[in-house]
PDB file of N, CA and C in Angstrom:
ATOM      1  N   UNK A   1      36.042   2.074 -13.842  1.00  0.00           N
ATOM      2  CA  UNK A   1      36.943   2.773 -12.950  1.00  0.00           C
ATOM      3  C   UNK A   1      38.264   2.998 -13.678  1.00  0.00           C
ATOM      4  N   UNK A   2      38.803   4.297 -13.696  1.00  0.00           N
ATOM      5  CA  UNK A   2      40.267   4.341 -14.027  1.00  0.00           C
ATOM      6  C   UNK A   2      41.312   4.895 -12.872  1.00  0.00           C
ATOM      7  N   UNK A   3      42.431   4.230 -13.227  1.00  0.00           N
ATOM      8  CA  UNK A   3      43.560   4.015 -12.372  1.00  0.00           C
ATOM      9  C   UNK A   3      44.050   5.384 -12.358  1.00  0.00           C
ATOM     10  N   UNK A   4      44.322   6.473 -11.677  1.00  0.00           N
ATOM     11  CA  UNK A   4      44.564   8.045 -12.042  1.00  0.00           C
ATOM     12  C   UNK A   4      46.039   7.989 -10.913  1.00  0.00           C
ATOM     13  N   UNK A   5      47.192   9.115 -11.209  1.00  0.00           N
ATOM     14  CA  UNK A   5      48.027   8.943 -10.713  1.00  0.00           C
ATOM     15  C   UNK A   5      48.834  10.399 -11.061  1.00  0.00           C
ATOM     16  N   UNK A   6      49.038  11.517  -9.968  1.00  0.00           N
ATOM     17  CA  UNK A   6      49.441  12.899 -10.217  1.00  0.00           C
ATOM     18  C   UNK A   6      50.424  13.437  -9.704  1.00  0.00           C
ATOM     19  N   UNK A   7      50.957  13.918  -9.915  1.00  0.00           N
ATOM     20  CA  UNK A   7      52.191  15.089  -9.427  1.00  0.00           C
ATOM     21  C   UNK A   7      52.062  15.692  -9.314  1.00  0.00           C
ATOM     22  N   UNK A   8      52.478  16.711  -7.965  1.00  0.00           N
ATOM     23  CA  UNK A   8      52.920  18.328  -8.465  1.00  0.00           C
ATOM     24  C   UNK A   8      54.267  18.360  -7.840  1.00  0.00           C
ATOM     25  N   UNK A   9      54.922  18.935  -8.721  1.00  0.00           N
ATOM     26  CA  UNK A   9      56.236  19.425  -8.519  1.00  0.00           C
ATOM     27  C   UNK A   9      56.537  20.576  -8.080  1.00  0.00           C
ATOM     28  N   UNK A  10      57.756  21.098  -6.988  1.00  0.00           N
ATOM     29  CA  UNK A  10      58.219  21.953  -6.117  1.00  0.00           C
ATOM     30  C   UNK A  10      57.187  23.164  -6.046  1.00  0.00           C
ATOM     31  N   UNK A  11      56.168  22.588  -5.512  1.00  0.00           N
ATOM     32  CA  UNK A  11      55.017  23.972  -4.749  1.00  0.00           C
ATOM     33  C   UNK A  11      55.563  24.545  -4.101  1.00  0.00           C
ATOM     34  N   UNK A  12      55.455  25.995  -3.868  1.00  0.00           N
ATOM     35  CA  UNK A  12      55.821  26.828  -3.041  1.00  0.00           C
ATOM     36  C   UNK A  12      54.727  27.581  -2.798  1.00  0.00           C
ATOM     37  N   UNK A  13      54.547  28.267  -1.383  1.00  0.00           N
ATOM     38  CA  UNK A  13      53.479  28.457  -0.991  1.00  0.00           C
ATOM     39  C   UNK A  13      54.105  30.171  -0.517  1.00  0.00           C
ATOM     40  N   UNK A  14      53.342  31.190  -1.455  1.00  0.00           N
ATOM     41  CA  UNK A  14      53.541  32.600  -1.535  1.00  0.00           C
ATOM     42  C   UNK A  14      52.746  33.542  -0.507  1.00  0.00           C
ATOM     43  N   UNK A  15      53.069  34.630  -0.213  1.00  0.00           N
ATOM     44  CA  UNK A  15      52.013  35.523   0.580  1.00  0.00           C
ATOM     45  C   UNK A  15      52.476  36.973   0.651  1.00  0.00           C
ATOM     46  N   UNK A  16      51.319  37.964   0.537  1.00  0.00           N
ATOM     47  CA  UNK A  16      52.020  39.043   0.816  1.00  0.00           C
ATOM     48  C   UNK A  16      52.251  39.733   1.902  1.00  0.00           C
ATOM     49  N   UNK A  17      53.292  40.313   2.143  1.00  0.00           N
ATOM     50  CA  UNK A  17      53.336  40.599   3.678  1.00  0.00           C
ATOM     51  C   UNK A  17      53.981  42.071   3.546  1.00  0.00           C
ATOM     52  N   UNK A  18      52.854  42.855   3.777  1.00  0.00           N
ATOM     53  CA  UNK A  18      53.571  44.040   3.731  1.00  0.00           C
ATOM     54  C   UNK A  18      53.786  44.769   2.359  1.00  0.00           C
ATOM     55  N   UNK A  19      52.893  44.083   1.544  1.00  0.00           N
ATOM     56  CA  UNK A  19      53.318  44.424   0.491  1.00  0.00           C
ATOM     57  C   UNK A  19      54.121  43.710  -0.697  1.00  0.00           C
ATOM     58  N   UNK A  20      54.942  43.471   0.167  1.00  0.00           N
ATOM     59  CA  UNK A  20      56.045  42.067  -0.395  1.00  0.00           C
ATOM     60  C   UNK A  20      55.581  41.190  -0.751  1.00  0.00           C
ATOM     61  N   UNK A  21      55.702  40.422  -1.962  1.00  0.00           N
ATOM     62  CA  UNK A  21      55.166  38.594  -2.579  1.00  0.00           C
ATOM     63  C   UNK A  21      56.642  38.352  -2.280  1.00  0.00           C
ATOM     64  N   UNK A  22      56.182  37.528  -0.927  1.00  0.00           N
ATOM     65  CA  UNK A  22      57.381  36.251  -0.471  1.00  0.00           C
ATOM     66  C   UNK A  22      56.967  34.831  -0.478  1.00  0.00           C
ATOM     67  N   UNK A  23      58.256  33.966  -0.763  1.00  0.00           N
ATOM     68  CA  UNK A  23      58.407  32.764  -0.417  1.00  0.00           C
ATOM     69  C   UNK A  23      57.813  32.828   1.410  1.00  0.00           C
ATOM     70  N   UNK A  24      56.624  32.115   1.544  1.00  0.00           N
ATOM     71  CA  UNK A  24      56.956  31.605   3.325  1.00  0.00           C
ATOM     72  C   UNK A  24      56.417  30.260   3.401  1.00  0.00           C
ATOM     73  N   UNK A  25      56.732  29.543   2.283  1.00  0.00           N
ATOM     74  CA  UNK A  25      57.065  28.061   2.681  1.00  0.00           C
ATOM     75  C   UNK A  25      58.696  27.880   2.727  1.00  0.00           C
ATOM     76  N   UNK A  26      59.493  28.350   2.205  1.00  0.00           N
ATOM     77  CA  UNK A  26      60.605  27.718   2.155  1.00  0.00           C
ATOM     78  C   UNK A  26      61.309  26.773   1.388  1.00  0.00           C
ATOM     79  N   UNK A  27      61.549  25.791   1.645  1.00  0.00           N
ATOM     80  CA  UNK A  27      61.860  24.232   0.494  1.00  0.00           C
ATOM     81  C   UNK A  27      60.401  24.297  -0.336  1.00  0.00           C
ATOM     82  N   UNK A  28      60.525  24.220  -1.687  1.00  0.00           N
ATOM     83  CA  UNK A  28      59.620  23.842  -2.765  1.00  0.00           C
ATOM     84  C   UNK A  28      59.616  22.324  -2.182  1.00  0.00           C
ATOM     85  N   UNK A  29      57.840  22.100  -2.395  1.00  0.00           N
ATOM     86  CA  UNK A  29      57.597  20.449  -1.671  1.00  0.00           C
ATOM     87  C   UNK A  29      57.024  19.675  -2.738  1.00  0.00           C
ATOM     88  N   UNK A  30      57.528  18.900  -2.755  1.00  0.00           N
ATOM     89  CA  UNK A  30      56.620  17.996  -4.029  1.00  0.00           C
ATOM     90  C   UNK A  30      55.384  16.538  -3.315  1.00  0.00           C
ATOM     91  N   UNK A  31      54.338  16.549  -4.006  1.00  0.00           N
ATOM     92  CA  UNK A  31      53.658  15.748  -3.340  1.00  0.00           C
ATOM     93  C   UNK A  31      52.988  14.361  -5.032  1.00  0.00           C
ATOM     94  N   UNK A  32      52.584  13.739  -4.623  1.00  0.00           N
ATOM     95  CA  UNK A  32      51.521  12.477  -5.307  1.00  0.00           C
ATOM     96  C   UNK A  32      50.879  11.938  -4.550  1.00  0.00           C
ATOM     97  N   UNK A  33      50.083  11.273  -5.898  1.00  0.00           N
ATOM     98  CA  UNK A  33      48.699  10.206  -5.120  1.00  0.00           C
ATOM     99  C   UNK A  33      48.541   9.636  -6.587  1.00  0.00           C
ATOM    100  N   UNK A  34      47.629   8.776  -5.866  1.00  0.00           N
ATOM    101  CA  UNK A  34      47.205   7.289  -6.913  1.00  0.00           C
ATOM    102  C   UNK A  34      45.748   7.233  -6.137  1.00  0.00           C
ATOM    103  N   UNK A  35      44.989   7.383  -7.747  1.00  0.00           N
ATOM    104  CA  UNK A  35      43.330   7.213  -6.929  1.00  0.00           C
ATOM    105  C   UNK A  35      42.868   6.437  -7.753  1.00  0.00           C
ATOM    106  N   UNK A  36      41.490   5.884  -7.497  1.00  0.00           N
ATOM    107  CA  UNK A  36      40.724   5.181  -8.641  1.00  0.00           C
ATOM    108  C   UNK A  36      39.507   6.349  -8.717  1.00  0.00           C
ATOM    109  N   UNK A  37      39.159   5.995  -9.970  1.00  0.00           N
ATOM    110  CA  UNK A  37      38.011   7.621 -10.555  1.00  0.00           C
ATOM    111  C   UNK A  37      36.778   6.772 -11.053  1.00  0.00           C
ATOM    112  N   UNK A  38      35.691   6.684 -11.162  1.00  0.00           N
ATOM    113  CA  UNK A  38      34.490   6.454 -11.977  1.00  0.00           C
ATOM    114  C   UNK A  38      34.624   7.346 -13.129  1.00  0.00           C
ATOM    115  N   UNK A  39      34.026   6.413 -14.307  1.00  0.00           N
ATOM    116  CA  UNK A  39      33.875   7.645 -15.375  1.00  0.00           C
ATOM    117  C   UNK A  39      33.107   6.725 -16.572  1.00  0.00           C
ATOM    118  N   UNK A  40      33.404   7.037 -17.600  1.00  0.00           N
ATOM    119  CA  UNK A  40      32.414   6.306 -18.384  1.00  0.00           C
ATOM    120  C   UNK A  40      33.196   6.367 -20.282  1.00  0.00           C
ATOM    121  N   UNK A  41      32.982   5.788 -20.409  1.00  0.00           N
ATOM    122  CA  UNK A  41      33.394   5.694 -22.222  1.00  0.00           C
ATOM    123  C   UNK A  41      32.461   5.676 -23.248  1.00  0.00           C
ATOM    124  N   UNK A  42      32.388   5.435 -24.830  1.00  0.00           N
ATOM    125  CA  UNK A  42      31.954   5.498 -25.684  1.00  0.00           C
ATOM    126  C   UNK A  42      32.744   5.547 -27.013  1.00  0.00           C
ATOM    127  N   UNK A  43      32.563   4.326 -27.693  1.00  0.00           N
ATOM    128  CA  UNK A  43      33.509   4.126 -29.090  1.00  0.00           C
ATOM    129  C   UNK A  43      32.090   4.173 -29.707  1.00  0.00           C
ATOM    130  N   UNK A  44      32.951   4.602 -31.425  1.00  0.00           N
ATOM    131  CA  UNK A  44      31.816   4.293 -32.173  1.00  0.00           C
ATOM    132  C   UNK A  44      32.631   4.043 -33.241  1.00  0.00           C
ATOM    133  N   UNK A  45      32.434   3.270 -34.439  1.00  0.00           N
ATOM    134  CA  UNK A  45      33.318   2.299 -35.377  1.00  0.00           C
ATOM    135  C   UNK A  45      32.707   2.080 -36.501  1.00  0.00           C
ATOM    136  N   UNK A  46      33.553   1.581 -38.360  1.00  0.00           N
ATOM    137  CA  UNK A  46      32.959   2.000 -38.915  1.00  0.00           C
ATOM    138  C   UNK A  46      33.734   0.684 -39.762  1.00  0.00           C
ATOM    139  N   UNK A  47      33.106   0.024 -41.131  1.00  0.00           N
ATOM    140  CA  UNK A  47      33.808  -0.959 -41.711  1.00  0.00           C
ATOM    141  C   UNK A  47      33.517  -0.557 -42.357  1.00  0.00           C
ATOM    142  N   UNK A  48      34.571  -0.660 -43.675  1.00  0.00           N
ATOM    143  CA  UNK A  48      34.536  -0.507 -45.020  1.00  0.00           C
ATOM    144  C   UNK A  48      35.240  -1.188 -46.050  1.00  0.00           C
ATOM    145  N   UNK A  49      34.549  -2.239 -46.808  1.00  0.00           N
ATOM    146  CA  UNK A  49      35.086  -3.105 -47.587  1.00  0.00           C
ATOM    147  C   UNK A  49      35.511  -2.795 -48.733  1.00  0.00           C
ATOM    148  N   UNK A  50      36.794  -3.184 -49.075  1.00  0.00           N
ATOM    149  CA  UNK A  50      37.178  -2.868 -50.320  1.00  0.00           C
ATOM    150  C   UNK A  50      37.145  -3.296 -51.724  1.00  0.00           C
ATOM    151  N   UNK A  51      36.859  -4.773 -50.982  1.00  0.00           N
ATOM    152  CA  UNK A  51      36.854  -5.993 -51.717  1.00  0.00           C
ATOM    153  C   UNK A  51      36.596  -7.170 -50.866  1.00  0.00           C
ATOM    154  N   UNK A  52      36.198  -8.600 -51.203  1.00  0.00           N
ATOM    155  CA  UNK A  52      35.979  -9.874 -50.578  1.00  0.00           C
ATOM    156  C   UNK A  52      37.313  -9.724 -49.623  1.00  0.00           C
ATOM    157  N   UNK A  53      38.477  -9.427 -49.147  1.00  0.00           N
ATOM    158  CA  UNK A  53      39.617  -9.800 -48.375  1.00  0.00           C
ATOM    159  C   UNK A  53      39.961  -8.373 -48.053  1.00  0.00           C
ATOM    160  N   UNK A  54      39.822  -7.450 -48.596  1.00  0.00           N
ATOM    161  CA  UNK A  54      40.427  -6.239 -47.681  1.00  0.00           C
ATOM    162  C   UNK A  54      39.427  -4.893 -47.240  1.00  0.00           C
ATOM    163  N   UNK A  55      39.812  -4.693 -46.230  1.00  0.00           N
ATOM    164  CA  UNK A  55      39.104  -3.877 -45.884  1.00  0.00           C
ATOM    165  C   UNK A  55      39.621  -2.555 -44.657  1.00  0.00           C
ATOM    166  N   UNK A  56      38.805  -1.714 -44.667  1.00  0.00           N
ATOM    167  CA  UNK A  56      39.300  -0.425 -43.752  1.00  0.00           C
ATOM    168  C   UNK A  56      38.623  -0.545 -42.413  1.00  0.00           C
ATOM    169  N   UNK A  57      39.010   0.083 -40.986  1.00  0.00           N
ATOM    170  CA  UNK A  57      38.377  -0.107 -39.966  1.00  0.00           C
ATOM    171  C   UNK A  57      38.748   1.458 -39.579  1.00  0.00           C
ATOM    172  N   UNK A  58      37.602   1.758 -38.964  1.00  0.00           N
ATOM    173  CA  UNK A  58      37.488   3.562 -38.664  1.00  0.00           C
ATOM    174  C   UNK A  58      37.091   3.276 -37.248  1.00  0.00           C
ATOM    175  N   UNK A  59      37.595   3.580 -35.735  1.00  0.00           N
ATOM    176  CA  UNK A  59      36.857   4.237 -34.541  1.00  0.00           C
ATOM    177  C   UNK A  59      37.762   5.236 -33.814  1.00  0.00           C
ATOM    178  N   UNK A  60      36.305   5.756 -33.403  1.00  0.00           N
ATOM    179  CA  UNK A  60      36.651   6.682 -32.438  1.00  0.00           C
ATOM    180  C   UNK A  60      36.314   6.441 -30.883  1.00  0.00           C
ATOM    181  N   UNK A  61      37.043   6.679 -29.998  1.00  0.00           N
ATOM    182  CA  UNK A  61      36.823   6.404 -28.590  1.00  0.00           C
ATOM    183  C   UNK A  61      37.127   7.748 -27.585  1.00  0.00           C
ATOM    184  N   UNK A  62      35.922   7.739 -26.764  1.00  0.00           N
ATOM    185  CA  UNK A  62      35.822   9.562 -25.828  1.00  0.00           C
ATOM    186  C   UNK A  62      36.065   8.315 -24.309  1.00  0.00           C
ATOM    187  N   UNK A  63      36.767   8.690 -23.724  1.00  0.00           N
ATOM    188  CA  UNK A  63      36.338   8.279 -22.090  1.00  0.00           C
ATOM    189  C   UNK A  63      36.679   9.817 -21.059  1.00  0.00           C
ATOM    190  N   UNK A  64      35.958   9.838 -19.826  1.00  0.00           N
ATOM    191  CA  UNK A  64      35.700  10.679 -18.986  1.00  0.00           C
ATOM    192  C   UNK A  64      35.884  10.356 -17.621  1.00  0.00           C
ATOM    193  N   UNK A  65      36.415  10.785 -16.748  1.00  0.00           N
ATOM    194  CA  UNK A  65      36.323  10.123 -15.605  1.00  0.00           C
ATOM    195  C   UNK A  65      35.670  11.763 -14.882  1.00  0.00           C
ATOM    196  N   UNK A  66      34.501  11.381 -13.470  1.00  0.00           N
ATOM    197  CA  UNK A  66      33.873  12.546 -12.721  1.00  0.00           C
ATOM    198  C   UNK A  66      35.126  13.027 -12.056  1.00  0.00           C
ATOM    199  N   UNK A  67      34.738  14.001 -11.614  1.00  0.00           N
ATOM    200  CA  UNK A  67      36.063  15.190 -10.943  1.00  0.00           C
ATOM    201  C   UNK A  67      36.145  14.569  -9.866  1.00  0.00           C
ATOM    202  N   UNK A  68      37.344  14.395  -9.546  1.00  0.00           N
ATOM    203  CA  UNK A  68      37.866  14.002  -8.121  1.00  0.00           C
ATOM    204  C   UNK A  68      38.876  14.943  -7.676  1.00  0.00           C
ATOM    205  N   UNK A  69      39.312  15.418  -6.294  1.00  0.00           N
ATOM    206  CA  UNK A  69      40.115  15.891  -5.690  1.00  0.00           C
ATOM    207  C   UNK A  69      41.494  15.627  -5.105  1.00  0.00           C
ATOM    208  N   UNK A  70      42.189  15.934  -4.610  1.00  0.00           N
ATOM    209  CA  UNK A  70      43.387  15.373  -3.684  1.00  0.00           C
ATOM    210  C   UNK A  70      43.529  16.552  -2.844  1.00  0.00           C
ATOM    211  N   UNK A  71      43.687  15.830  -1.732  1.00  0.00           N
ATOM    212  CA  UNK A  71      43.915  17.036  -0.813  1.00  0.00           C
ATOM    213  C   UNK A  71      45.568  16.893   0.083  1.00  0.00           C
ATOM    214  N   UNK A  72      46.229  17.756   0.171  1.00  0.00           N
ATOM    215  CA  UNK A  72      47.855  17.215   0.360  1.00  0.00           C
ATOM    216  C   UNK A  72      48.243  18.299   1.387  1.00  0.00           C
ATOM    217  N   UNK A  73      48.884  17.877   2.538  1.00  0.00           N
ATOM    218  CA  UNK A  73      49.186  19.030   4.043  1.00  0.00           C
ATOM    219  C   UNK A  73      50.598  18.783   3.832  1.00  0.00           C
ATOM    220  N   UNK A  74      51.307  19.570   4.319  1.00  0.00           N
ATOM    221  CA  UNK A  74      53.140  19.625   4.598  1.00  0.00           C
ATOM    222  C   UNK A  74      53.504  20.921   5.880  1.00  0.00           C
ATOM    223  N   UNK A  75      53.912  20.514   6.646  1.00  0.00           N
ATOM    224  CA  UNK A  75      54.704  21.598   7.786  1.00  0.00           C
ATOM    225  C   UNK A  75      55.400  22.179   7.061  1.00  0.00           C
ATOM    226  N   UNK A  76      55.555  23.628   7.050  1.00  0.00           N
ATOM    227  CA  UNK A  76      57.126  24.127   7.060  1.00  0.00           C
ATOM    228  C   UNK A  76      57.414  25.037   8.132  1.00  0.00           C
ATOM    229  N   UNK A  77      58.683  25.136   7.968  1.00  0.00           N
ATOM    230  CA  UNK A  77      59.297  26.132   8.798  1.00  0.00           C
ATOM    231  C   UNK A  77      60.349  27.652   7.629  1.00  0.00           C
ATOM    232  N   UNK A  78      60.269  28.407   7.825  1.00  0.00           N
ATOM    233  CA  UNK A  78      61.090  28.803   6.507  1.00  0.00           C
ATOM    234  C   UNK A  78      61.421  30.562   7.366  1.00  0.00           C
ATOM    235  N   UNK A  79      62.605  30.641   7.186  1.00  0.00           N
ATOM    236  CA  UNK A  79      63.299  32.394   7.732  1.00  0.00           C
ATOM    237  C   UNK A  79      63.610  33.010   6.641  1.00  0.00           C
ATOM    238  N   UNK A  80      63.150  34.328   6.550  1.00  0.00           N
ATOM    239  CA  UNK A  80      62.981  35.350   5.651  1.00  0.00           C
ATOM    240  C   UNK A  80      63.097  37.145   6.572  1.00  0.00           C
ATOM    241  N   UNK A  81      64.195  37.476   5.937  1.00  0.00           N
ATOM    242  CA  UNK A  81      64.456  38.647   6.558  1.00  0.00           C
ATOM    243  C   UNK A  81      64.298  38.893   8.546  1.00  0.00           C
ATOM    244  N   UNK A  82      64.686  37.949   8.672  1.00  0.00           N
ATOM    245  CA  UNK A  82      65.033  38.007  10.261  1.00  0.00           C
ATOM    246  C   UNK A  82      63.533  37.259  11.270  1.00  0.00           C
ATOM    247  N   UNK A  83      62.566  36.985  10.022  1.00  0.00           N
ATOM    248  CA  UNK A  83      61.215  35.940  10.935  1.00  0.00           C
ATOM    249  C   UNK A  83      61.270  34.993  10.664  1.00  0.00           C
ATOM    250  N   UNK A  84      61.161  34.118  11.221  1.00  0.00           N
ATOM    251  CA  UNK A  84      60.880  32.356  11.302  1.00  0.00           C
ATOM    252  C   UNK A  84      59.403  32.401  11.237  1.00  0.00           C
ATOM    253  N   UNK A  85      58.728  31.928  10.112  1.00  0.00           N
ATOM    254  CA  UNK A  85      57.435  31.197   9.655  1.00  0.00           C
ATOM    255  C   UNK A  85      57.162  29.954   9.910  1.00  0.00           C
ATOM    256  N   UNK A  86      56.039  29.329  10.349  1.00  0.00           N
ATOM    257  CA  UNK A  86      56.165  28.195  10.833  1.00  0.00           C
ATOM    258  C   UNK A  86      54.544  27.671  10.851  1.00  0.00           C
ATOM    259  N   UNK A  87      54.212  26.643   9.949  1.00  0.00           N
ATOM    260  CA  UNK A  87      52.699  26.917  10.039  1.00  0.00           C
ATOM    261  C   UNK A  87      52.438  25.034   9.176  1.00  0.00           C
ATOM    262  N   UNK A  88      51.367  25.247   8.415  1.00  0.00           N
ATOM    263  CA  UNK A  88      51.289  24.038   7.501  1.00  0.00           C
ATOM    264  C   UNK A  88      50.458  24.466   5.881  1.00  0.00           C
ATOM    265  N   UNK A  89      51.242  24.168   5.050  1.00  0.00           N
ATOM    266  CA  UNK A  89      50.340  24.171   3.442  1.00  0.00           C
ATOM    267  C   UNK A  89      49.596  23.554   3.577  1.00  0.00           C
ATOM    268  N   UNK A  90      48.547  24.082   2.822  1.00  0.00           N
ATOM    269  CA  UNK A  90      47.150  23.235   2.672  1.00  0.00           C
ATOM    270  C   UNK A  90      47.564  23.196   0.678  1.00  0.00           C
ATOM    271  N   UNK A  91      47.404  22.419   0.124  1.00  0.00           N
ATOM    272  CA  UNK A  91      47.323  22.207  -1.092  1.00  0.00           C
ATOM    273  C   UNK A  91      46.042  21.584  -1.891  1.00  0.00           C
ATOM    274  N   UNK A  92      45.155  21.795  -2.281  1.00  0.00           N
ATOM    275  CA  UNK A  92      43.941  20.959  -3.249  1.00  0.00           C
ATOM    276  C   UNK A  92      43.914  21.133  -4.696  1.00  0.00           C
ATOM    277  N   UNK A  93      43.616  20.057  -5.075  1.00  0.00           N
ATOM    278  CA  UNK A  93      44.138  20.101  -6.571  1.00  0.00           C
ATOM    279  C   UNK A  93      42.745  19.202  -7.320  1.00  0.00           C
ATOM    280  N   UNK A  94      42.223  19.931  -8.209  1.00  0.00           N
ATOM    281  CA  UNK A  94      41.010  19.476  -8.395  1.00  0.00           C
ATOM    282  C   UNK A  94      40.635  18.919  -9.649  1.00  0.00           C
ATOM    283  N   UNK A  95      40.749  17.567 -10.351  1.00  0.00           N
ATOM    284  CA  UNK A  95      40.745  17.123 -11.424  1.00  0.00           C
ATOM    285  C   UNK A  95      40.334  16.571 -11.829  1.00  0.00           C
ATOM    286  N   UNK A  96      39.926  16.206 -13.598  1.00  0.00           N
ATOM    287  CA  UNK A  96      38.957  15.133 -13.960  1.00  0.00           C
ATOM    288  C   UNK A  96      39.732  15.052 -15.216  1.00  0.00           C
ATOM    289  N   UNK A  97      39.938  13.819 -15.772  1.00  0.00           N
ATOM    290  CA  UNK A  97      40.911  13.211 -16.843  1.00  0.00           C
ATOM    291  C   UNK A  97      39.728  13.438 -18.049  1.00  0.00           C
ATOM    292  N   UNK A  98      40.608  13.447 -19.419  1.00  0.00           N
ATOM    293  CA  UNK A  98      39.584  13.458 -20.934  1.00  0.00           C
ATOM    294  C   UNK A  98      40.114  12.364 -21.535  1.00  0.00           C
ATOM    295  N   UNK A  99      40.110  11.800 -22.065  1.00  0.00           N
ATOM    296  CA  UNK A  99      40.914  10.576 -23.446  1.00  0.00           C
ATOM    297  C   UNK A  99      40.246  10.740 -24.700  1.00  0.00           C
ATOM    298  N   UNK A 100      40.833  10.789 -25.260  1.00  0.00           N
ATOM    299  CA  UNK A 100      40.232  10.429 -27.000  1.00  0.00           C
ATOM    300  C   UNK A 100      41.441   9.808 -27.555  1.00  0.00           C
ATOM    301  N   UNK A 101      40.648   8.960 -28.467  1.00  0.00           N
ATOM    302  CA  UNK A 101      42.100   8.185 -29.595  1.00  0.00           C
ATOM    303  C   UNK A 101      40.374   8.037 -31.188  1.00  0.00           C
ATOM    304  N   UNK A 102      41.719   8.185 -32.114  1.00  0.00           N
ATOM    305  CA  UNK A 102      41.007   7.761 -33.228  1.00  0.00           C
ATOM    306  C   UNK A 102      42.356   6.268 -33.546  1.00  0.00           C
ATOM    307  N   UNK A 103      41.477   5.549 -34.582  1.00  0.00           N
ATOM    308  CA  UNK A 103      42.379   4.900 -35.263  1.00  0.00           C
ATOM    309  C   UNK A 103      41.927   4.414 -36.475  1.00  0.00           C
ATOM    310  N   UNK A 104      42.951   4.225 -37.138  1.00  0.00           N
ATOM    311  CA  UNK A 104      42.178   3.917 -38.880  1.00  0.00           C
ATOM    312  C   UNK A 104      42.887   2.805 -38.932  1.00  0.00           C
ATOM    313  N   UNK A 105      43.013   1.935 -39.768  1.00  0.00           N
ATOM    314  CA  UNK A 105      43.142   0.138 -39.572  1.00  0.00           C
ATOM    315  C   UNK A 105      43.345  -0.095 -41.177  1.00  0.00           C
ATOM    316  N   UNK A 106      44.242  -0.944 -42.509  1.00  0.00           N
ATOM    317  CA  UNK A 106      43.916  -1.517 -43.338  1.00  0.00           C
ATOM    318  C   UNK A 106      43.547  -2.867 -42.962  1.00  0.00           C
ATOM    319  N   UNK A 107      43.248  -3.989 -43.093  1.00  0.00           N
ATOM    320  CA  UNK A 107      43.219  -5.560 -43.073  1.00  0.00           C
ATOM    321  C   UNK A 107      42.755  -6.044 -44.103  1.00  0.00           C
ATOM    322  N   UNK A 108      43.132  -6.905 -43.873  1.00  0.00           N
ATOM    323  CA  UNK A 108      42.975  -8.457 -45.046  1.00  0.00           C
ATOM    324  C   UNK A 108      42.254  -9.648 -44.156  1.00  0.00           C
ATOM    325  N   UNK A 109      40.988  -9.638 -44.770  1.00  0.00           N
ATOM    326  CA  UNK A 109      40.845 -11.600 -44.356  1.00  0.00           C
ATOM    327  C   UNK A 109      41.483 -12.598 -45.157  1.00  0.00           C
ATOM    328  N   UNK A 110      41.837 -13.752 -43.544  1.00  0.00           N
ATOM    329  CA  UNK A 110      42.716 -14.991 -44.958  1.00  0.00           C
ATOM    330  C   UNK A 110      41.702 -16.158 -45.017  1.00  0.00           C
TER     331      UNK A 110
END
C-alpha cells in the first residue's frame, strides 16, 4: 500500500454562456486528500567486485500504484454581469502514481 496525498490549486469552474467563456464559480477553490493506493514494486540489482574489499552495487527499482480517484464538491455562489449563479462544482481527478530510482553504490568490506 502507498500513502498518496494531492492538491489542486485555485480551480475555477468555466462555462459558456452565450457564447461567452465565463468564470461561474467565482472564488478559485482549492481542495486535498490523503488516500492509501495498492500497487506493487520490483527491484532488480547487480554486484560487482573489484577486488577481495571493494566493490560496485547497481539497482534499479519501478513501483506502481492502480488508479484511484478523488472525488471533491464545493457550493458557490458567484455574480457576473448582473446574474447571481448559484449551484455546486463537481471536481474528479483521476490518478495513479509511477516511481523509479536507480542507484550506483562504491563499498568496501572491512
Amino acid at each position: 500500500m502507498f500513502a498518496i496525498h494531492s492538491n489542486i490549486d485555485n480551480a475555477i469552474g468555466f462555462a459558456d454562456v452565450n457564447g461567452v467563456h465565463m468564470n461561474i464559480t467565482g472564488t478559485p477553490a482549492s481542495f486535498s486528500s490523503s488516500n492509501w493506493a495498492w500497487g506493487g514494486g520490483a527491484q532488480v540489482g547487480m554486484t560487482y567486485f573489484l577486488d577481495r574489499s571493494w566493490f560496485l552495487d547497481f539497482n534499479y527499482t519501478y513501483a506502481r500504484t492502480g488508479q484511484f480517484t478523488d472525488n471533491y464538491t464545493r457550493p458557490f455562489t458567484s455574480t457576473s454581469n448582473g446574474y447571481t449563479t448559484t449551484g455546486t462544482a463537481y471536481l474528479t481527478a483521476a490518478d495513479r502514481v509511477t516511481t523509479q530510482s536507480v542507484a550506483v553504490s562504491i563499498n568496501t568490506a572491512f
